[in-house]
Structures are given as structure tokens and as C-alpha cells.
C-alpha atoms as a PDB file:
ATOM      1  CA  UNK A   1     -58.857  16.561 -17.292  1.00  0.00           C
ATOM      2  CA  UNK A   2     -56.597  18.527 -15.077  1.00  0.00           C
ATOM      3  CA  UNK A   3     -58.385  21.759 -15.475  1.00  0.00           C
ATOM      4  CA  UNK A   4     -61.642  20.666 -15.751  1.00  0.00           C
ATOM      5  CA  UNK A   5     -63.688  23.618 -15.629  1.00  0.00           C
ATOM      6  CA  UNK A   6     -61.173  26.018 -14.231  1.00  0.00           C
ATOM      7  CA  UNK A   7     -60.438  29.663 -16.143  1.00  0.00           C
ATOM      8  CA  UNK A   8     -57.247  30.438 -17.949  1.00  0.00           C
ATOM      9  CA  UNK A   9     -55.442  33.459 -19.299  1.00  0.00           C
ATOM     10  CA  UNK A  10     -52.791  33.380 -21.318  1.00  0.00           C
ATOM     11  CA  UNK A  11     -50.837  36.715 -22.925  1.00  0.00           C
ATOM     12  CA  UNK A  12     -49.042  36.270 -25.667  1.00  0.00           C
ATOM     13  CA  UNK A  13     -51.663  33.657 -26.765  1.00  0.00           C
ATOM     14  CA  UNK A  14     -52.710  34.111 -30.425  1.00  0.00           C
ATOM     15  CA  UNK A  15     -49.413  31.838 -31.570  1.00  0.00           C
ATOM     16  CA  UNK A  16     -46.289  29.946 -30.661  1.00  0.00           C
ATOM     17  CA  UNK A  17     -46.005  28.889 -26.810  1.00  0.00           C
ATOM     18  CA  UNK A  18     -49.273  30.884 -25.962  1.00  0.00           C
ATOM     19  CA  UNK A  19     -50.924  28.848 -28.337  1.00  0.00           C
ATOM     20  CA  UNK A  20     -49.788  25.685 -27.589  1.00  0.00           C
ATOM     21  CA  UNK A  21     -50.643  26.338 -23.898  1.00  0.00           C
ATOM     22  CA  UNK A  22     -54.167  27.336 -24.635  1.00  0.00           C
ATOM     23  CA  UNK A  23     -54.805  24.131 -26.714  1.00  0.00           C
ATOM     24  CA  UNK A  24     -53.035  22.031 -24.105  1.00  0.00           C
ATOM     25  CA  UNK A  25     -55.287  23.375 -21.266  1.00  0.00           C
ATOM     26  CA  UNK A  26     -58.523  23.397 -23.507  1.00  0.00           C
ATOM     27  CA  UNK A  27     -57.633  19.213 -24.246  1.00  0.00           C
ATOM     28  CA  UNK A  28     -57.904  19.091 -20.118  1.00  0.00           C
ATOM     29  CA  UNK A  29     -61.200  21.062 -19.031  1.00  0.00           C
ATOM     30  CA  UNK A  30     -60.278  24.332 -19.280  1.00  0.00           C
ATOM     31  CA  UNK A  31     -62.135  27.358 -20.509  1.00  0.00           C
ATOM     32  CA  UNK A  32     -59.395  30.192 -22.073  1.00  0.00           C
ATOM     33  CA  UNK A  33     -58.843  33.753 -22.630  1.00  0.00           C
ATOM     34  CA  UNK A  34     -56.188  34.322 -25.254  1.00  0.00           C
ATOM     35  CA  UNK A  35     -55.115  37.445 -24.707  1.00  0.00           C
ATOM     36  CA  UNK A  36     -52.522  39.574 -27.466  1.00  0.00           C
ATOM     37  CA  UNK A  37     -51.469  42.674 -28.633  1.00  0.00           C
ATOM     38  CA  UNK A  38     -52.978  41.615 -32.119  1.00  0.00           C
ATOM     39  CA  UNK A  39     -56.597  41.685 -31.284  1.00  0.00           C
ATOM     40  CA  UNK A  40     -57.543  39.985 -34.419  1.00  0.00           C
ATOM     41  CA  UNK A  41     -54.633  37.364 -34.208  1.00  0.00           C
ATOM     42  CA  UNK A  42     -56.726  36.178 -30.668  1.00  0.00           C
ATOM     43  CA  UNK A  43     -59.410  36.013 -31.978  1.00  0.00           C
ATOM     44  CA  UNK A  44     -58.429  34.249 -34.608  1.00  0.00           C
ATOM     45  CA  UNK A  45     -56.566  31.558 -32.427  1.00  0.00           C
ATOM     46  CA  UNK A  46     -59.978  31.732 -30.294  1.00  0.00           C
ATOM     47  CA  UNK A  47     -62.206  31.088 -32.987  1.00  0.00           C
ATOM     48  CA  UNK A  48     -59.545  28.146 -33.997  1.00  0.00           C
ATOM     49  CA  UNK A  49     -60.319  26.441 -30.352  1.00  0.00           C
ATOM     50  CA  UNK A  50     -63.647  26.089 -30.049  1.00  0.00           C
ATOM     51  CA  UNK A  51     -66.596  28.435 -29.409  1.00  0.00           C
ATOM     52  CA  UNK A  52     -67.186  31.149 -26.916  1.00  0.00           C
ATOM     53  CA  UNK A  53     -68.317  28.854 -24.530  1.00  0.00           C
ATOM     54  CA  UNK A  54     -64.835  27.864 -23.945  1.00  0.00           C
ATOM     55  CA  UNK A  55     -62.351  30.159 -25.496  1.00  0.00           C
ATOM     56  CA  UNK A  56     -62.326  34.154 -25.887  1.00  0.00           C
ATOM     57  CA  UNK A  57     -59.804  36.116 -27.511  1.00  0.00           C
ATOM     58  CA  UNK A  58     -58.676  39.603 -26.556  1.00  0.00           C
ATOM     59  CA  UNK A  59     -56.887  42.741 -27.237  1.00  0.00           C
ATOM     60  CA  UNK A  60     -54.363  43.286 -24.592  1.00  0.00           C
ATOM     61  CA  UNK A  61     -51.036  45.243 -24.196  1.00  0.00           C
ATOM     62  CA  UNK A  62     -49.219  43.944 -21.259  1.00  0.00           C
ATOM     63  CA  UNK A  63     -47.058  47.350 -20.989  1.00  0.00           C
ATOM     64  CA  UNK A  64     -49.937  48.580 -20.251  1.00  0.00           C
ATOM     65  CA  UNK A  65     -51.763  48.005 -16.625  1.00  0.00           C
ATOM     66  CA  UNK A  66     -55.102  49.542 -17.121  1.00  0.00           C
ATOM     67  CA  UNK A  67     -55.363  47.387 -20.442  1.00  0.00           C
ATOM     68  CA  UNK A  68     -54.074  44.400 -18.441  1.00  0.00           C
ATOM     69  CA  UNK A  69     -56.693  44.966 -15.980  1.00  0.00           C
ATOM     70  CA  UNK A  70     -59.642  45.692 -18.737  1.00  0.00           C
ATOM     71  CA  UNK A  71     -58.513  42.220 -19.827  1.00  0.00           C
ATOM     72  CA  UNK A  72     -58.381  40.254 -16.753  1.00  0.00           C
ATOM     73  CA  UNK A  73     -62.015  41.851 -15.710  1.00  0.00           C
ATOM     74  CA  UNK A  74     -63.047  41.043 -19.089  1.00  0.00           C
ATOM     75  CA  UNK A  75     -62.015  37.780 -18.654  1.00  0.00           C
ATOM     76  CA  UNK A  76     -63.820  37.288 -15.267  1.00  0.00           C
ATOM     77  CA  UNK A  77     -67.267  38.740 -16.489  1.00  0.00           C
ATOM     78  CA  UNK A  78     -66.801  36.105 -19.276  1.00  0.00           C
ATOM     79  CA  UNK A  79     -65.897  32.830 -17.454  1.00  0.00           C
ATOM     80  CA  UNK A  80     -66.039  33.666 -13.494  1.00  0.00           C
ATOM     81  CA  UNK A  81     -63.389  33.151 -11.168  1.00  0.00           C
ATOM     82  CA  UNK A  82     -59.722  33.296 -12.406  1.00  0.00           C
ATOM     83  CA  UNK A  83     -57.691  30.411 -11.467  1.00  0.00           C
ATOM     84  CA  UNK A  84     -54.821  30.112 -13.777  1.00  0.00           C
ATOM     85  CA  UNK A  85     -52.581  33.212 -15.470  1.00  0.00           C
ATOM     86  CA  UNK A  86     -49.982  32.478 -17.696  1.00  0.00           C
ATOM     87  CA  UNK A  87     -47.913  35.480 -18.622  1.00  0.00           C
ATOM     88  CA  UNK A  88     -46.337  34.604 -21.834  1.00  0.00           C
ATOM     89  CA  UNK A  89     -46.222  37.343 -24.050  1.00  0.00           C
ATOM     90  CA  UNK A  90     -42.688  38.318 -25.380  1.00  0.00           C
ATOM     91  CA  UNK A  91     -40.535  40.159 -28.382  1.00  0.00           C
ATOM     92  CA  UNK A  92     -37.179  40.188 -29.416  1.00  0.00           C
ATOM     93  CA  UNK A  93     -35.038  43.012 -30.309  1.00  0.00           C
ATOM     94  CA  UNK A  94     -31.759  41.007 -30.600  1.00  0.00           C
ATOM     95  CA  UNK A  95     -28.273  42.879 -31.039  1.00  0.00           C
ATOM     96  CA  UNK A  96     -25.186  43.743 -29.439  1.00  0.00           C
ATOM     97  CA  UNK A  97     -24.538  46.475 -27.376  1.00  0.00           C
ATOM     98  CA  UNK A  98     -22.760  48.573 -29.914  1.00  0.00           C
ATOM     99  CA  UNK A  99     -25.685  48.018 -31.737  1.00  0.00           C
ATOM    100  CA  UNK A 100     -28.582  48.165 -29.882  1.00  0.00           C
ATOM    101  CA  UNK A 101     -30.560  51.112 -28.995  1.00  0.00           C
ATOM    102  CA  UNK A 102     -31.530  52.716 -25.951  1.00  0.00           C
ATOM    103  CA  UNK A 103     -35.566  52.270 -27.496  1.00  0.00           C
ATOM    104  CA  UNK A 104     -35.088  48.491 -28.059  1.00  0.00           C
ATOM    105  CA  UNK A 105     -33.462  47.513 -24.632  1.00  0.00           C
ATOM    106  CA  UNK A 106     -36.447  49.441 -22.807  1.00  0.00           C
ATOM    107  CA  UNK A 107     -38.532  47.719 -25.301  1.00  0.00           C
ATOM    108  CA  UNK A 108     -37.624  44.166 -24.484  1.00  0.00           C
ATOM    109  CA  UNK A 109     -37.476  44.440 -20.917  1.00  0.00           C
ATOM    110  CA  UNK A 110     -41.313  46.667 -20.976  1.00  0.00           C
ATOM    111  CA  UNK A 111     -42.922  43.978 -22.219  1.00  0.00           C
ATOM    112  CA  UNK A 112     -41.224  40.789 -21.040  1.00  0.00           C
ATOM    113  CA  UNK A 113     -40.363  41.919 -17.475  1.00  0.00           C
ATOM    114  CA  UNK A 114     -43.080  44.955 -16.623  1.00  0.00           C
ATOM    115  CA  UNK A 115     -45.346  42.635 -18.982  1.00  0.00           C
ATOM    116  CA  UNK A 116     -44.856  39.888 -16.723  1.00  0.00           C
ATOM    117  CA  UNK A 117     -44.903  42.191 -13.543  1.00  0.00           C
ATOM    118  CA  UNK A 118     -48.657  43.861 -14.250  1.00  0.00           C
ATOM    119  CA  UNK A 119     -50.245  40.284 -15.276  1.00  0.00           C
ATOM    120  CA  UNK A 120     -48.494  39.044 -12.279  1.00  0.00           C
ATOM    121  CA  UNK A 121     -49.298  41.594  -9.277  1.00  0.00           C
ATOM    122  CA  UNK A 122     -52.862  42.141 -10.737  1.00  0.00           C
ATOM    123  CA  UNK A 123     -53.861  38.259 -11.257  1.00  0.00           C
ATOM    124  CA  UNK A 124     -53.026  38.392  -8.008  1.00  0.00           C
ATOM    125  CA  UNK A 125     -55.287  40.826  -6.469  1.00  0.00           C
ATOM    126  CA  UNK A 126     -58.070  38.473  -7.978  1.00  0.00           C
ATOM    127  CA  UNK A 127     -56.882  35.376  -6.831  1.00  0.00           C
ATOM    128  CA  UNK A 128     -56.132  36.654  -3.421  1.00  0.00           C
ATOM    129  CA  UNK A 129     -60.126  37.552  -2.592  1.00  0.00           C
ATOM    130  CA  UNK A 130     -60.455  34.067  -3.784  1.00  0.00           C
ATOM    131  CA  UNK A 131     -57.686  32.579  -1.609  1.00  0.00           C
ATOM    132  CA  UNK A 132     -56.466  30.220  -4.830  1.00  0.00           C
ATOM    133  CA  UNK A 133     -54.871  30.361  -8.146  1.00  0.00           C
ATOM    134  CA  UNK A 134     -51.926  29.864 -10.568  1.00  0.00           C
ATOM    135  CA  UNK A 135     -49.303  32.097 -11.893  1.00  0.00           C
ATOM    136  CA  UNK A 136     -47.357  30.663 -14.465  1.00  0.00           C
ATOM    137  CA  UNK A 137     -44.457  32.788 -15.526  1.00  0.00           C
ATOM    138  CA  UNK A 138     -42.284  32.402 -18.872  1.00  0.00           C
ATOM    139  CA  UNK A 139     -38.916  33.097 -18.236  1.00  0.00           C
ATOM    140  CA  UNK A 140     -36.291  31.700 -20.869  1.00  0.00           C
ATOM    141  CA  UNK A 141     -32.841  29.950 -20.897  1.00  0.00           C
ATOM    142  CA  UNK A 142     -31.350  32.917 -21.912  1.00  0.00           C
ATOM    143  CA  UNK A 143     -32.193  34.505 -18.649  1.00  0.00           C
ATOM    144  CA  UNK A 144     -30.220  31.920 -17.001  1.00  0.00           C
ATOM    145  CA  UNK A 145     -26.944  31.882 -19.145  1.00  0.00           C
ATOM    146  CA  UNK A 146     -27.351  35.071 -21.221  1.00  0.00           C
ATOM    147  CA  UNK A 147     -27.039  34.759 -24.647  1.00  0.00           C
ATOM    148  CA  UNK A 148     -24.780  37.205 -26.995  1.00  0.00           C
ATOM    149  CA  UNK A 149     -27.044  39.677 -28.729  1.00  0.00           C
ATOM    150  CA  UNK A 150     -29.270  39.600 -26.598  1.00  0.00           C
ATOM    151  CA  UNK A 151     -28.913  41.841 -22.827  1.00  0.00           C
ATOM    152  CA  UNK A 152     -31.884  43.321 -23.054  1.00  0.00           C
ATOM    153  CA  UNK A 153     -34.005  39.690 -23.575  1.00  0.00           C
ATOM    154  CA  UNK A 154     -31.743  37.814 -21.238  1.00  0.00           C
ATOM    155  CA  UNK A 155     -31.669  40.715 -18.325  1.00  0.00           C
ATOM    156  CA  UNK A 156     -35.738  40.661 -18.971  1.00  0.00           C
ATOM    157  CA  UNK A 157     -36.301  37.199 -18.255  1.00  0.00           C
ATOM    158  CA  UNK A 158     -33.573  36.623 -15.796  1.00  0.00           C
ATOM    159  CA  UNK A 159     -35.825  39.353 -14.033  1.00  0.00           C
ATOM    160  CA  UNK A 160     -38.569  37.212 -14.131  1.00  0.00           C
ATOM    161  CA  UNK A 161     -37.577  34.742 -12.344  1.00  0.00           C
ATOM    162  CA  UNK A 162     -36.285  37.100  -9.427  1.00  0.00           C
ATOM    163  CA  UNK A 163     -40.209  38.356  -9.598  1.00  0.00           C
ATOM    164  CA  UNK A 164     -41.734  34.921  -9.747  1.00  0.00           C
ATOM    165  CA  UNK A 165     -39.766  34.206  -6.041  1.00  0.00           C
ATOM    166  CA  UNK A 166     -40.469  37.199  -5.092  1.00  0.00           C
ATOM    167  CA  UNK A 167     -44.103  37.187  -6.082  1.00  0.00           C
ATOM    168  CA  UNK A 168     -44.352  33.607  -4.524  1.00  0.00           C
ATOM    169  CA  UNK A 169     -42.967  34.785  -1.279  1.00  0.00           C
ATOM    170  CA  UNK A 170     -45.811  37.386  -0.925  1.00  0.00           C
ATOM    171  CA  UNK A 171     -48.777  35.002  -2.403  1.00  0.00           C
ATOM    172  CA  UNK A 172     -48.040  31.779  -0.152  1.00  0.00           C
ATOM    173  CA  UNK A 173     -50.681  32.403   2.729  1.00  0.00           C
ATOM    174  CA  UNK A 174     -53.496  34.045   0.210  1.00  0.00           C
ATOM    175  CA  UNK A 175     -53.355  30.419  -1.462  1.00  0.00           C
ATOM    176  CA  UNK A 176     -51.760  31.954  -4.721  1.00  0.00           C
ATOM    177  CA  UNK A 177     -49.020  29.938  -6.043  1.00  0.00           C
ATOM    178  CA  UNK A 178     -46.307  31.390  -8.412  1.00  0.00           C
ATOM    179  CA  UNK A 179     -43.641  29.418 -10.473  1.00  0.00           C
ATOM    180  CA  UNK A 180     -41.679  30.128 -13.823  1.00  0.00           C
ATOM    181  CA  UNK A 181     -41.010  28.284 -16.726  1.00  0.00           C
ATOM    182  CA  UNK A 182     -37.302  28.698 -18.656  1.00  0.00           C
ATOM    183  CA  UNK A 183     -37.694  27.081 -22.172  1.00  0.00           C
ATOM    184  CA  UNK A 184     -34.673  26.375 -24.144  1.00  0.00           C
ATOM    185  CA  UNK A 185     -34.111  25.694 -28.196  1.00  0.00           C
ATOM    186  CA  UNK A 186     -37.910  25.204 -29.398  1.00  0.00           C
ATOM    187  CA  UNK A 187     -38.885  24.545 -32.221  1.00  0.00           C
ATOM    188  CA  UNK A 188     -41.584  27.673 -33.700  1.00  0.00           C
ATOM    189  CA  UNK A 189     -41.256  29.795 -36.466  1.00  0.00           C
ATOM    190  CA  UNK A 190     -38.974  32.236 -35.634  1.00  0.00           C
ATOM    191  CA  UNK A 191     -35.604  29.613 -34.591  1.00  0.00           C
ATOM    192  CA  UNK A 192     -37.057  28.088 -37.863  1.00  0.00           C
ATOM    193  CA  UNK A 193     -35.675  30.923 -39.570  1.00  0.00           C
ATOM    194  CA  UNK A 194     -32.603  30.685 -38.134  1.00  0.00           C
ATOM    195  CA  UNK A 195     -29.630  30.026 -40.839  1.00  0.00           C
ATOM    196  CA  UNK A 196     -28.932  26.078 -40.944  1.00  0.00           C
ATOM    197  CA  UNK A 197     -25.488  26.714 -39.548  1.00  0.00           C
ATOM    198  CA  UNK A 198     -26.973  28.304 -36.974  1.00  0.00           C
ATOM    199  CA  UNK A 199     -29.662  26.420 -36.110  1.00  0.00           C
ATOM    200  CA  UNK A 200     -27.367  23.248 -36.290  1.00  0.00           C
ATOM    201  CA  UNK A 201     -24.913  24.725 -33.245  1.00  0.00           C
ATOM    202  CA  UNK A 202     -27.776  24.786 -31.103  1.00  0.00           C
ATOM    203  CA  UNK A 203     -28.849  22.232 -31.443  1.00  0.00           C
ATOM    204  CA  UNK A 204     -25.609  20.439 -31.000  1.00  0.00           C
ATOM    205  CA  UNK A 205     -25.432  22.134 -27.430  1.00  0.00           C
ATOM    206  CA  UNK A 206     -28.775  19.927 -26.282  1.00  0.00           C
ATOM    207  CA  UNK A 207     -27.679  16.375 -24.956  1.00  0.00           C
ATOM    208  CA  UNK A 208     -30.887  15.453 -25.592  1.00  0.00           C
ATOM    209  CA  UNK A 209     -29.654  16.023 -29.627  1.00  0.00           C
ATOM    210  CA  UNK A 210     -33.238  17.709 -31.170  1.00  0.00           C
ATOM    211  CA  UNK A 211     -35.180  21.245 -30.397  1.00  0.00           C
ATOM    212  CA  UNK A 212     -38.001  20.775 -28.166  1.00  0.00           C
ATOM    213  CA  UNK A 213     -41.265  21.008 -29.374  1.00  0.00           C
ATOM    214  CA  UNK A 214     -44.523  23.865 -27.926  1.00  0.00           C
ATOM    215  CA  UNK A 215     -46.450  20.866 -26.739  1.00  0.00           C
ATOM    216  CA  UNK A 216     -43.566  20.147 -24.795  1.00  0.00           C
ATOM    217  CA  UNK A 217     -43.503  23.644 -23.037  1.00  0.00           C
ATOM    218  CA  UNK A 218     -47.214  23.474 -22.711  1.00  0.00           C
ATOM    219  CA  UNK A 219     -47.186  20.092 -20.851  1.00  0.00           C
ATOM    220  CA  UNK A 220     -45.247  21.845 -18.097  1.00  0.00           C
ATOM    221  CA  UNK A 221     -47.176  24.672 -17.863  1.00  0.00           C
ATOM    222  CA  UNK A 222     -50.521  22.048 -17.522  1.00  0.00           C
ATOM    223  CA  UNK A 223     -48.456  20.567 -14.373  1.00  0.00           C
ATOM    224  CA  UNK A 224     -47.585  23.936 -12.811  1.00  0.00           C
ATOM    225  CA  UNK A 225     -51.362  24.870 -13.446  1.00  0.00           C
ATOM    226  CA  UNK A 226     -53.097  22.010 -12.301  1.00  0.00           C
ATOM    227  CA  UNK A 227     -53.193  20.297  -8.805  1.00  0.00           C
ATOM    228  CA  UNK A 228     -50.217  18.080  -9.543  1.00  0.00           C
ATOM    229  CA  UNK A 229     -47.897  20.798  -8.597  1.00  0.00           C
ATOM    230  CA  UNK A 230     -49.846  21.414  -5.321  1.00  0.00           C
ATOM    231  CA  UNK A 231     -46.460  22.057  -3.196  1.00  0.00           C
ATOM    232  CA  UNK A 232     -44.427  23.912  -5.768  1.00  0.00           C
ATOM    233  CA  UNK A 233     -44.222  27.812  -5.593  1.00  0.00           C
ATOM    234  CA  UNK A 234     -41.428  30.161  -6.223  1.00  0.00           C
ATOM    235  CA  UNK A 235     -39.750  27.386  -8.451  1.00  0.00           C
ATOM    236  CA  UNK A 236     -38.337  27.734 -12.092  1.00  0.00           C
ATOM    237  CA  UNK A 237     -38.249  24.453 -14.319  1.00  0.00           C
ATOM    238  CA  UNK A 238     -36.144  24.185 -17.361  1.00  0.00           C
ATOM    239  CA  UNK A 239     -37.743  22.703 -20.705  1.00  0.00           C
ATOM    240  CA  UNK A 240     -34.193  22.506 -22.591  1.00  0.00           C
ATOM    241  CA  UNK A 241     -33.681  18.932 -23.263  1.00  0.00           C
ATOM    242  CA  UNK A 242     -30.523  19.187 -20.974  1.00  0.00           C
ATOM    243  CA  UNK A 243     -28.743  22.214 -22.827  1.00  0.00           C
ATOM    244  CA  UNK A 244     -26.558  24.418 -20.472  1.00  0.00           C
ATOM    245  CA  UNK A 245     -27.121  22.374 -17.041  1.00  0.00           C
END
């Protein structure tokens, strides 16, 4: 029970990683906001958890700060004190930059990296008047290597990991820790729809020789929420089963 009776959010929550995350916390104490664009996706995934007593879902659009806020007050009223915020929530526009337009690169990087930046700075500014929390940040192999197709995803979350360091830097002394996340090949349903040829490369590229699971993702996250990762801030930690090290 690692997060026994601490309060979660987590964007991006009503499927995939977000999911996973909220039903790994829930399994260890926690009480969780699942928080998505889809309002009735969240509470759907909410409703899926367990009652109100311990999971809430609501309508948020990370783009947007007032709405982020709304949510994180929401949040508080609901449960109390904030102690762990997971921004998660992500898209893809994939293409290359012959193809891509101007609307899906500022698209991408809106809601992964100015996403990430509004749930950061204002989960901080709660968590600071408490002198404590957790920022968990999702930032993605691709921001690491950069993958073709894909400059506006891989700028966005190679930008969150300059934010989570920076962030961390700034939180230390108000007791606020911040650290990142870069998952690699999971397994959900969108690589599932990958072509087999495709999906086969990839996952000829992991030395560990098999896509990683959600759970798998979400058992990091529980360590960089919880008290286990007590002296860690402003650190990134690959989930990629060894792929690009």
C-alpha cells in the first residue's frame, strides 16, 4: 500500500497508460481523479474503479489552464490535499515534414508539452503551500532518439523532459519532487494496429525481445509516486525493455 490514502491525478486517464496508472495506484491506497478530454470516457474508467469514494472522473483539456485548474480544484474539494500528479495525456499526429501541417505540429506539441507544462506549474502551486508532492511526467522514447514521422511528437516530449529538470530545479526546497517517465514499444491499442511487418521491426530493436506491457509503465510511475523514490527528482527513467540504450 504505497499510496495509502494519498490523492492522485492523472490526465489522459480514461484509457491506455492513464488507465493502467490509475488502477495501479488504486491496488496501493490511493484515491484518483481521472481526468480526460472525453468527459464521459472518465467517467466511465471511474465508474470501472470503484465508487466515488475512491475514484472521480473528469472533463479536462490540458491546452487549456483555466480548465486544468477547474480540474485540479475540483479534485481537491473532492479528496483534500493533492499529493501525486501524473501528466499523461497525449495524441499523435504522425507524418513527415513534407507532409505534416503547420495545425498538427502545434497540435502535438499543445497538448503533450504545454499539456504537460500547465498540469505541471499549477500542481505545483498546490503542492508548494503544502510543502510535499509528486509530479510524474510522461515523456516517451521518441523524445530521446526521435522517431521518423514524427517531429512534432518527438520535439514535444523531448521538451518534457527539459521541463521536468527544470521544474525539479525550482520545486526542490518547497518539498515538490518532479521526475519523467520515457516509455518505449508498449503494448495498447494503437501499436496493436500497427501492420505485422511493422510491428515485428520494433520489436526486434528491444533486447529484451517482446513490447512492454501498461502495468509495466504503471509500476514505475507507483515508485516515482510513492516514498520509495524519496531522493529522486529531476530524473527520467526508461521503460523500453533495453531498446535504443
Amino acid at each position: 500500500m504505497l499510496l495509502k490514502d494519498q490523492n492522485a491525478v492523472i490526465t489522459g486517464g480514461a484509457q491506455g497508460l492513464g488507465l493502467a496508472m490509475a488502477r495501479t495506484f488504486m491496488a496501493h491506497g490511493a484515491r484518483v481523479v481521472i481526468a480526460d478530454l472525453d468527459a464521459d470516457a472518465a467517467r466511465e474508467a471511474a465508474a470501472s474503479l470503484g465508487t466515488s469514494d475512491c475514484a472521480l472522473g473528469v472533463a479536462c483539456d490540458v491546452t487549456d489552464a483555466s480548465a486544468v485548474q477547474s480540474m485540479l480544484d475540483t479534485a481537491v474539494a473532492h479528496f483534500g490535499p493533492l499529493r501525486v500528479m501524473v501528466n499523461n495525456a497525449g495524441i499523435t499526429r504522425d507524418g513527415t515534414m513534407r507532409t505534416m501541417t503547420e495545425d498538427q505540429f502545434d497540435q502535438v506539441v499543445a497538448v503533450h508539452l504545454k499539456g504537460c507544462w500547465n498540469g505541471t506549474r499549477l500542481a505545483a502551486n498546490v503542492m508548494r503551500e503544502q510543502k510535499a508532492g509528486v509530479i510524474v511526467n510522461i515523456s516517451s522514447l521518441s523524445g530521446k532518439v526521435g522517431m521518423v514521422g514524427q517531429t512534432n511528437y518527438s520535439a514535444a516530449k523531448a521538451g518534457i523532459v527539459g521541463l521536468t529538470k527544470a521544474a525539479a530545479k525550482e520545486m526542490a526546497h518547497h518539498g515538490v519532487r518532479v521526475n519523467a517517465i520515457q516509455p518505449g514499444l508498449i503494448r495498447s491499442a494503437m501499436t496493436e494496429a500497427m501492420p505485422q511487418k511493422v510491428w515485428d521491426a520494433k520489436v526486434a530493436e528491444v533486447p529484451l525481445q517482446r513490447a512492454g506491457e501498461p502495468e509495466e509503465v504503471a509500476s514505475v510511475a507507483l515508485f516515482l509516486a510513492s516514498s520509495m523514490s524519496s531522493y529522486m527528482t529531476g530524473t527520467v527513467l526508461e521503460v523500453t525493455g533495453g531498446r535504443f540504450m
